[in-house]
PDB file of N, CA and C in Angstrom:
ATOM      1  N   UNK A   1     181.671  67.185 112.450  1.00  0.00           N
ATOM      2  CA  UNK A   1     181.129  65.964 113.006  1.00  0.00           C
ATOM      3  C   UNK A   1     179.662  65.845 112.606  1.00  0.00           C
ATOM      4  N   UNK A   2     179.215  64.782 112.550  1.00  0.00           N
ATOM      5  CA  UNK A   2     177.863  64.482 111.713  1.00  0.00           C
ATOM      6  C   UNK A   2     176.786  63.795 112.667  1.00  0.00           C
ATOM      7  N   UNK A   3     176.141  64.243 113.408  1.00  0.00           N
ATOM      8  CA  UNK A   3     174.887  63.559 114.024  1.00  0.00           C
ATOM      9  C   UNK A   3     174.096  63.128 113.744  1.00  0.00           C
ATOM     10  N   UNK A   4     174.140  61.849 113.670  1.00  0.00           N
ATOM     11  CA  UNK A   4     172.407  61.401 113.023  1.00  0.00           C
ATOM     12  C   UNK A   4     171.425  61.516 114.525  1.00  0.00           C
ATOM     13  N   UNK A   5     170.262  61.754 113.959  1.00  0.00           N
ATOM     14  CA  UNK A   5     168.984  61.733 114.638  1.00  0.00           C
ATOM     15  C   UNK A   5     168.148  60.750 114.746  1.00  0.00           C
ATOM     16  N   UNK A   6     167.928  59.897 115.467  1.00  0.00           N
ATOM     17  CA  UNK A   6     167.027  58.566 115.523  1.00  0.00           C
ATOM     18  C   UNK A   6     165.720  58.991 115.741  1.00  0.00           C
ATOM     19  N   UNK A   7     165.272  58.769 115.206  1.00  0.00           N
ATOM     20  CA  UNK A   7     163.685  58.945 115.332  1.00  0.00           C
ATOM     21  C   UNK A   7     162.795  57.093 116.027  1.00  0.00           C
ATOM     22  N   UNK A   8     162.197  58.125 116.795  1.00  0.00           N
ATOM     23  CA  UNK A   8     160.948  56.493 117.412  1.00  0.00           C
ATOM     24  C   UNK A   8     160.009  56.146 116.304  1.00  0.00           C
ATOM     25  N   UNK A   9     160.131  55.302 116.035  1.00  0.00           N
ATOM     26  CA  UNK A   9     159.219  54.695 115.222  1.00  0.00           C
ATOM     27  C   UNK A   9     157.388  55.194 115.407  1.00  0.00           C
ATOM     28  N   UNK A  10     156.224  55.584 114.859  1.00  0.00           N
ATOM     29  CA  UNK A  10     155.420  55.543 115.221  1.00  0.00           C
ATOM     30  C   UNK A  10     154.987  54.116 116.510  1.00  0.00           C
ATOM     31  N   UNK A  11     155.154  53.098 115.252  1.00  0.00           N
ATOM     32  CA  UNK A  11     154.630  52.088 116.249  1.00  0.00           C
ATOM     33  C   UNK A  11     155.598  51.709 117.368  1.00  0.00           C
ATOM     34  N   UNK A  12     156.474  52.255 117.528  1.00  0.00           N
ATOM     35  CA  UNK A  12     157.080  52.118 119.284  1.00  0.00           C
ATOM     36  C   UNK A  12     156.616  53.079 119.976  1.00  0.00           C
ATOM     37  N   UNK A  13     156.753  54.513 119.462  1.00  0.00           N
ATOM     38  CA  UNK A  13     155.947  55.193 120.490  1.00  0.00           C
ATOM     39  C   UNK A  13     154.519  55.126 121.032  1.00  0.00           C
ATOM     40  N   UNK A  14     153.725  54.958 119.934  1.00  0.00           N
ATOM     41  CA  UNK A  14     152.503  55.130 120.254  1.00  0.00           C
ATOM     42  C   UNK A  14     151.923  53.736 121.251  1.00  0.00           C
ATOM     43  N   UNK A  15     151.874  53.707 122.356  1.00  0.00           N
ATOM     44  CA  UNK A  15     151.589  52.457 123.098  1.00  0.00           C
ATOM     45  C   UNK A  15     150.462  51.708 122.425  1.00  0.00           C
ATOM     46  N   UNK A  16     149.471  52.531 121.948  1.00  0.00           N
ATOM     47  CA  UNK A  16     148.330  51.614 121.171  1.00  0.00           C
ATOM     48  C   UNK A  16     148.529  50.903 120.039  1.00  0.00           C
ATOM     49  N   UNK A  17     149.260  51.139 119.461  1.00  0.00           N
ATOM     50  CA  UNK A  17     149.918  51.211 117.970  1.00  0.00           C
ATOM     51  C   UNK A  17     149.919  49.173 118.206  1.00  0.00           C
ATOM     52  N   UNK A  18     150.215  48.702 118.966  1.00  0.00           N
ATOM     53  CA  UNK A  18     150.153  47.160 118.588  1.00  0.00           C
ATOM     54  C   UNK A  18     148.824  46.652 118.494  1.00  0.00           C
ATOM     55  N   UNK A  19     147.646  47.359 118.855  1.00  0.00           N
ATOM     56  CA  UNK A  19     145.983  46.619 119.267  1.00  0.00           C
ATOM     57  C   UNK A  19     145.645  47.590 117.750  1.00  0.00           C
ATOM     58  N   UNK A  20     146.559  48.676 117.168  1.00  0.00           N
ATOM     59  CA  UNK A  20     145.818  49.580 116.168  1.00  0.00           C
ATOM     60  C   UNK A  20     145.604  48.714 114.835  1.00  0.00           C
ATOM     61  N   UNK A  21     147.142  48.358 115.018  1.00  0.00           N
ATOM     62  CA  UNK A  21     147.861  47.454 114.121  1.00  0.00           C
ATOM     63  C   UNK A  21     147.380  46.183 113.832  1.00  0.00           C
ATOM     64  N   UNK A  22     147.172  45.438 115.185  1.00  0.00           N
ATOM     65  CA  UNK A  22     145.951  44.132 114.870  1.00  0.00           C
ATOM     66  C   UNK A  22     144.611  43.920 114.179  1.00  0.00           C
ATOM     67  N   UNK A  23     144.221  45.227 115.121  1.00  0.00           N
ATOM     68  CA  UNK A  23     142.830  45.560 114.394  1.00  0.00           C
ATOM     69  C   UNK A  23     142.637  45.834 112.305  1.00  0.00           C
ATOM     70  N   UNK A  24     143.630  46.945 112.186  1.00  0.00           N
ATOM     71  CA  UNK A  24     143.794  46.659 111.009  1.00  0.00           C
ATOM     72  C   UNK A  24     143.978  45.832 110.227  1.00  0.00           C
ATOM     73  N   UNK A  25     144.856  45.235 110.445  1.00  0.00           N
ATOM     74  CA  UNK A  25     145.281  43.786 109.943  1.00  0.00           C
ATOM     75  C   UNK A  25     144.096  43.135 109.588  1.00  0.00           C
ATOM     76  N   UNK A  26     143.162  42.982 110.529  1.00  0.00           N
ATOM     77  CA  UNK A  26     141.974  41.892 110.706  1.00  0.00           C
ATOM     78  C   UNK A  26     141.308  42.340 109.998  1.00  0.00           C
ATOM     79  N   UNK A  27     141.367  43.701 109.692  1.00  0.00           N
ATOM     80  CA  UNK A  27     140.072  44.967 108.516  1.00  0.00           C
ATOM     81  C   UNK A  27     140.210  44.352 107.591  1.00  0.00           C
ATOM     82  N   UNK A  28     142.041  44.246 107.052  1.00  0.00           N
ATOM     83  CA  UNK A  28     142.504  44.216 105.742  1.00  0.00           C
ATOM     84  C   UNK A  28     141.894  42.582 105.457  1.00  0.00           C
ATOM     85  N   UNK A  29     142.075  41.320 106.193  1.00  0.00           N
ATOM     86  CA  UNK A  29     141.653  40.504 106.266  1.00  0.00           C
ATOM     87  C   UNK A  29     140.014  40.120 105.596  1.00  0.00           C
ATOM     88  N   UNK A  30     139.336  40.900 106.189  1.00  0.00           N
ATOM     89  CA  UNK A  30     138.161  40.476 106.112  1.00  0.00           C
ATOM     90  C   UNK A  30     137.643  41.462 104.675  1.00  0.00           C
ATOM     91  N   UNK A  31     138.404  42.395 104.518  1.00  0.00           N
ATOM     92  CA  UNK A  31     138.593  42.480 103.276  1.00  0.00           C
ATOM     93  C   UNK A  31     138.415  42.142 101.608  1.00  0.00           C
ATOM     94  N   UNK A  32     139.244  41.589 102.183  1.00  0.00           N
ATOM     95  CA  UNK A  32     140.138  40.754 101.307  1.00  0.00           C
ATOM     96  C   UNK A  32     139.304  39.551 100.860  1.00  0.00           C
ATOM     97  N   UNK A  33     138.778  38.930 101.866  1.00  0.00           N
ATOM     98  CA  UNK A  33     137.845  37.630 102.219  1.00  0.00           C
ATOM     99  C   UNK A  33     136.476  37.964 101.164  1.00  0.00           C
ATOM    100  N   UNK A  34     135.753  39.045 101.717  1.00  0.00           N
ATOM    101  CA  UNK A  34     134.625  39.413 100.905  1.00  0.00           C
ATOM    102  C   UNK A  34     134.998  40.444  99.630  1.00  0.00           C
ATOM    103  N   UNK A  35     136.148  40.463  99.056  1.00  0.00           N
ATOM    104  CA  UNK A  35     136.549  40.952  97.924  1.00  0.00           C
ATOM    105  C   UNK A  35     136.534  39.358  96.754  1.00  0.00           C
ATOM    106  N   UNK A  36     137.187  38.697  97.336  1.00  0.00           N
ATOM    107  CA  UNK A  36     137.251  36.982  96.926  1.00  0.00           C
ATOM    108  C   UNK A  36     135.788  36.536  96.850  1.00  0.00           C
ATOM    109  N   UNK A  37     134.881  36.848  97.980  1.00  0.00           N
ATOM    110  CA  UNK A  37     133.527  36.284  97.747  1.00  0.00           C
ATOM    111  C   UNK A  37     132.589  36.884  96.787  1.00  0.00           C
ATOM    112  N   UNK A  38     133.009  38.457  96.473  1.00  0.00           N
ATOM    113  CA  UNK A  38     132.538  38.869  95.164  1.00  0.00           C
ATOM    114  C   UNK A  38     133.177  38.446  94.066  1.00  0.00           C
ATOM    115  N   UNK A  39     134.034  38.419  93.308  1.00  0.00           N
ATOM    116  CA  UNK A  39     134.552  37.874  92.451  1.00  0.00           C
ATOM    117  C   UNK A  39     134.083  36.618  92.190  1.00  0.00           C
ATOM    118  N   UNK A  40     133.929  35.426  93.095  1.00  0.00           N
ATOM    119  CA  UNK A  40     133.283  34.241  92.818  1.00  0.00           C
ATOM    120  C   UNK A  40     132.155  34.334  92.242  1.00  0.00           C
ATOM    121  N   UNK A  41     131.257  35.213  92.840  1.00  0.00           N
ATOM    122  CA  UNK A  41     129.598  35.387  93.017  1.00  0.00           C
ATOM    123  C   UNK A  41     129.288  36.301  91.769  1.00  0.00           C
ATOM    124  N   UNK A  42     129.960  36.981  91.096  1.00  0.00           N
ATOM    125  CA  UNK A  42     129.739  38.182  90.321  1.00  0.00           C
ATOM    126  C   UNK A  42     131.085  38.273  89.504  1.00  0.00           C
ATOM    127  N   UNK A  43     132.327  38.825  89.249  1.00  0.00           N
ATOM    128  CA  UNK A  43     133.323  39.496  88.503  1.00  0.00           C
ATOM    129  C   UNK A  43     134.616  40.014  89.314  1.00  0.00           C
ATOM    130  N   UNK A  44     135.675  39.695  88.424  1.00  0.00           N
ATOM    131  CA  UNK A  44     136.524  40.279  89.007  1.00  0.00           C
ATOM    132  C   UNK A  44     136.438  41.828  89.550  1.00  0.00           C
ATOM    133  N   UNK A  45     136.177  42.250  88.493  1.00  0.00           N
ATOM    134  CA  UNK A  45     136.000  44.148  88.154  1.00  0.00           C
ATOM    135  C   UNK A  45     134.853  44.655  89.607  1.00  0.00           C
ATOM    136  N   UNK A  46     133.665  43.600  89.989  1.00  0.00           N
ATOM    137  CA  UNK A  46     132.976  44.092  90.984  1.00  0.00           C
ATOM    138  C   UNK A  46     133.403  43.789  92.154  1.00  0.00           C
ATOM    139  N   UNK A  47     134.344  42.950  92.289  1.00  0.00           N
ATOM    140  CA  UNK A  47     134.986  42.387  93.450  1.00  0.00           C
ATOM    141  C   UNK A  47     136.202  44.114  93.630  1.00  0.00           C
ATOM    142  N   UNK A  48     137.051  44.226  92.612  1.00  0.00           N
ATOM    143  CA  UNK A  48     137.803  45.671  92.740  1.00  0.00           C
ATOM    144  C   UNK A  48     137.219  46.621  92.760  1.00  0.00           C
ATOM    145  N   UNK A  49     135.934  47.086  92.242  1.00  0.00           N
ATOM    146  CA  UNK A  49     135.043  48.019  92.394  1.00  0.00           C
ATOM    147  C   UNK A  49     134.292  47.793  94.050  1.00  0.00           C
ATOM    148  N   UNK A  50     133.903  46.834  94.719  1.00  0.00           N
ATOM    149  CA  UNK A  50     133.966  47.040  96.187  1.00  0.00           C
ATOM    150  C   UNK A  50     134.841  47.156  96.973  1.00  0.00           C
ATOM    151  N   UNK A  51     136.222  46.660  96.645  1.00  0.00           N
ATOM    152  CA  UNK A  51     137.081  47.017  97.631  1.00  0.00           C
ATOM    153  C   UNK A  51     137.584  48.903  97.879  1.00  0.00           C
ATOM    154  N   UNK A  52     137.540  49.263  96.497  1.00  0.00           N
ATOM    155  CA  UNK A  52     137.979  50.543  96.374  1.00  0.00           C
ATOM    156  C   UNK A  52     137.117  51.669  96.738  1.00  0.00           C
ATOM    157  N   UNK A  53     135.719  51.408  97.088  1.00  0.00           N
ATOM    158  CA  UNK A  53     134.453  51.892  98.141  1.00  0.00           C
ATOM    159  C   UNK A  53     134.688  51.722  99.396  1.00  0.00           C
ATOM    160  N   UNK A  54     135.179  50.561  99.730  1.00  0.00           N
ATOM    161  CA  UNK A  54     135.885  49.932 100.761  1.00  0.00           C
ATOM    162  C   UNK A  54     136.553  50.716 101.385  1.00  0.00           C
ATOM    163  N   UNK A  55     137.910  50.954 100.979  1.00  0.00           N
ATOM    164  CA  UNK A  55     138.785  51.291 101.303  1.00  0.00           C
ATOM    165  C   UNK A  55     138.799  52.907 101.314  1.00  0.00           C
ATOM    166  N   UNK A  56     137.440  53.671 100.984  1.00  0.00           N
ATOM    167  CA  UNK A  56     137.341  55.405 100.638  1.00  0.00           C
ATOM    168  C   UNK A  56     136.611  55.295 101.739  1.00  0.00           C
ATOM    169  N   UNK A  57     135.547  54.566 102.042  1.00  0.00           N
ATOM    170  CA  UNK A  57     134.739  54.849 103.833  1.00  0.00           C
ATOM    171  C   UNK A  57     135.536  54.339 104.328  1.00  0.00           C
ATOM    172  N   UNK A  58     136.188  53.555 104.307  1.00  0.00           N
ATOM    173  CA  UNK A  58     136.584  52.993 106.012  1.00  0.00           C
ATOM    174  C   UNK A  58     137.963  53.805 106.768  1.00  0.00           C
ATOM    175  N   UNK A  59     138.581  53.693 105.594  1.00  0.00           N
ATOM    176  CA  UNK A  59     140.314  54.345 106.314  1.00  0.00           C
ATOM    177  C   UNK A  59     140.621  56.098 105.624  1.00  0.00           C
TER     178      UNK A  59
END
């Protein structure tokens, strides 16, 4: 006989996990926003060259 094992999802268990999840979201957001406002202002390449600084401090 074969039992599967269900596992809880992080984000069901962790009660915070929905305000963690928002918050991130809104990171990735604003992001994203001033990744677009470099590129306008300057280059694609410096717009990906800040996000990827970005994304080594923050998370």
């Amino acid at each position: 006989m074969c039992v599967k094992t269900l596992h809880t999802p992080y984000f069901l268990a962790n009660s915070h996990a929905p305000i963690n999840l928002r918050k991130h979201a809104k990171d990735l957001l604003e992001f994203a926003k001033r990744a677009v406002e470099i590129a306008i202002e300057q280059d694609e390449q410096a717009a990906i060259n800040w996000l990827e600084s970005a994304s080594q401090t923050s998370y």
